[in-house]
Every structure is written in structure tokens, then in C-alpha cells.
Protein backbone atom coordinates (compact mmCIF):
# COMPACT_ATOMS: atom_id res chain seq x y z
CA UNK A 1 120.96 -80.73 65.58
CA UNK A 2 122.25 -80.95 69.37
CA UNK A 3 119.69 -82.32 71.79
CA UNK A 4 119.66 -81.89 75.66
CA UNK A 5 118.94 -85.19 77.06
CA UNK A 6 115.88 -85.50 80.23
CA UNK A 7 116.64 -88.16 83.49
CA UNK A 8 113.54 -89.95 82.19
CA UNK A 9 114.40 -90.21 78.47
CA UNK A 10 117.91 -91.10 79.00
CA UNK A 11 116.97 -94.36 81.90
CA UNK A 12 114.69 -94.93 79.11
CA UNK A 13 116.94 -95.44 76.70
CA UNK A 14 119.28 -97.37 79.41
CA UNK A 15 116.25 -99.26 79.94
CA UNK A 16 115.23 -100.29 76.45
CA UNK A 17 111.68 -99.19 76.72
CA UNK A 18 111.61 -96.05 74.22
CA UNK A 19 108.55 -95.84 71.85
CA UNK A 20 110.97 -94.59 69.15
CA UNK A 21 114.26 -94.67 68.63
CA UNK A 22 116.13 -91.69 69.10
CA UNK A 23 117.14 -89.40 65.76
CA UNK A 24 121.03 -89.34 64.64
CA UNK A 25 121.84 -86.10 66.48
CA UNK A 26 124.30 -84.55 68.85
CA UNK A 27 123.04 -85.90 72.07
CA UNK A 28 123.64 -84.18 75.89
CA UNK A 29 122.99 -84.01 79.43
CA UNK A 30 123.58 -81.59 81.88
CA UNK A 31 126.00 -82.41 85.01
CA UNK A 32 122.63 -82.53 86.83
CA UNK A 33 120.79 -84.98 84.86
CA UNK A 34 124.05 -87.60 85.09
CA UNK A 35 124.32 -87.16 88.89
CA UNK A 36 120.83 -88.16 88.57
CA UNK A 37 121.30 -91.63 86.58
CA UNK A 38 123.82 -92.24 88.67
CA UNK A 39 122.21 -92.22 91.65
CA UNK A 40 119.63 -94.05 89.97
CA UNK A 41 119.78 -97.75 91.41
């Protein structure tokens, strides 16, 4: 299963505060979601 990753669930997961742990799968963001954590301070 491949999975396209939001802003919010991926500083989530940077941010230890998912619910649930993600499920084993192919994981991705688009170029505009990583300029977006980026920029994130």
C-alpha cells in the first residue's frame, strides 16, 4: 500500500503526538508538503 503523506500528519509524526501509529506502508509526500515542513520552524 503507498500512502501520500499530509503537512499536519507528517509534523505530527515529527512531533510525537499521533493517536496511532502509522501502518507498515510505502510512505510519501509531495515536493509541496516538504517545502512546507521545512519552512515549518
Amino acid at each position: 500500500m503507498v500512502a501520500l503523506l499530509d503537512t499536519n500528519i507528517v509534523l505530527y509524526c515529527l512531533g510525537g503526538r499521533l493517536a496511532e501509529p502509522l501502518p507498515v506502508c510505502d510512505c510519501r509526500v509531495s515536493v509541496i508538503t516538504e517545502i512546507e515542513v521545512l519552512s515549518c520552524p
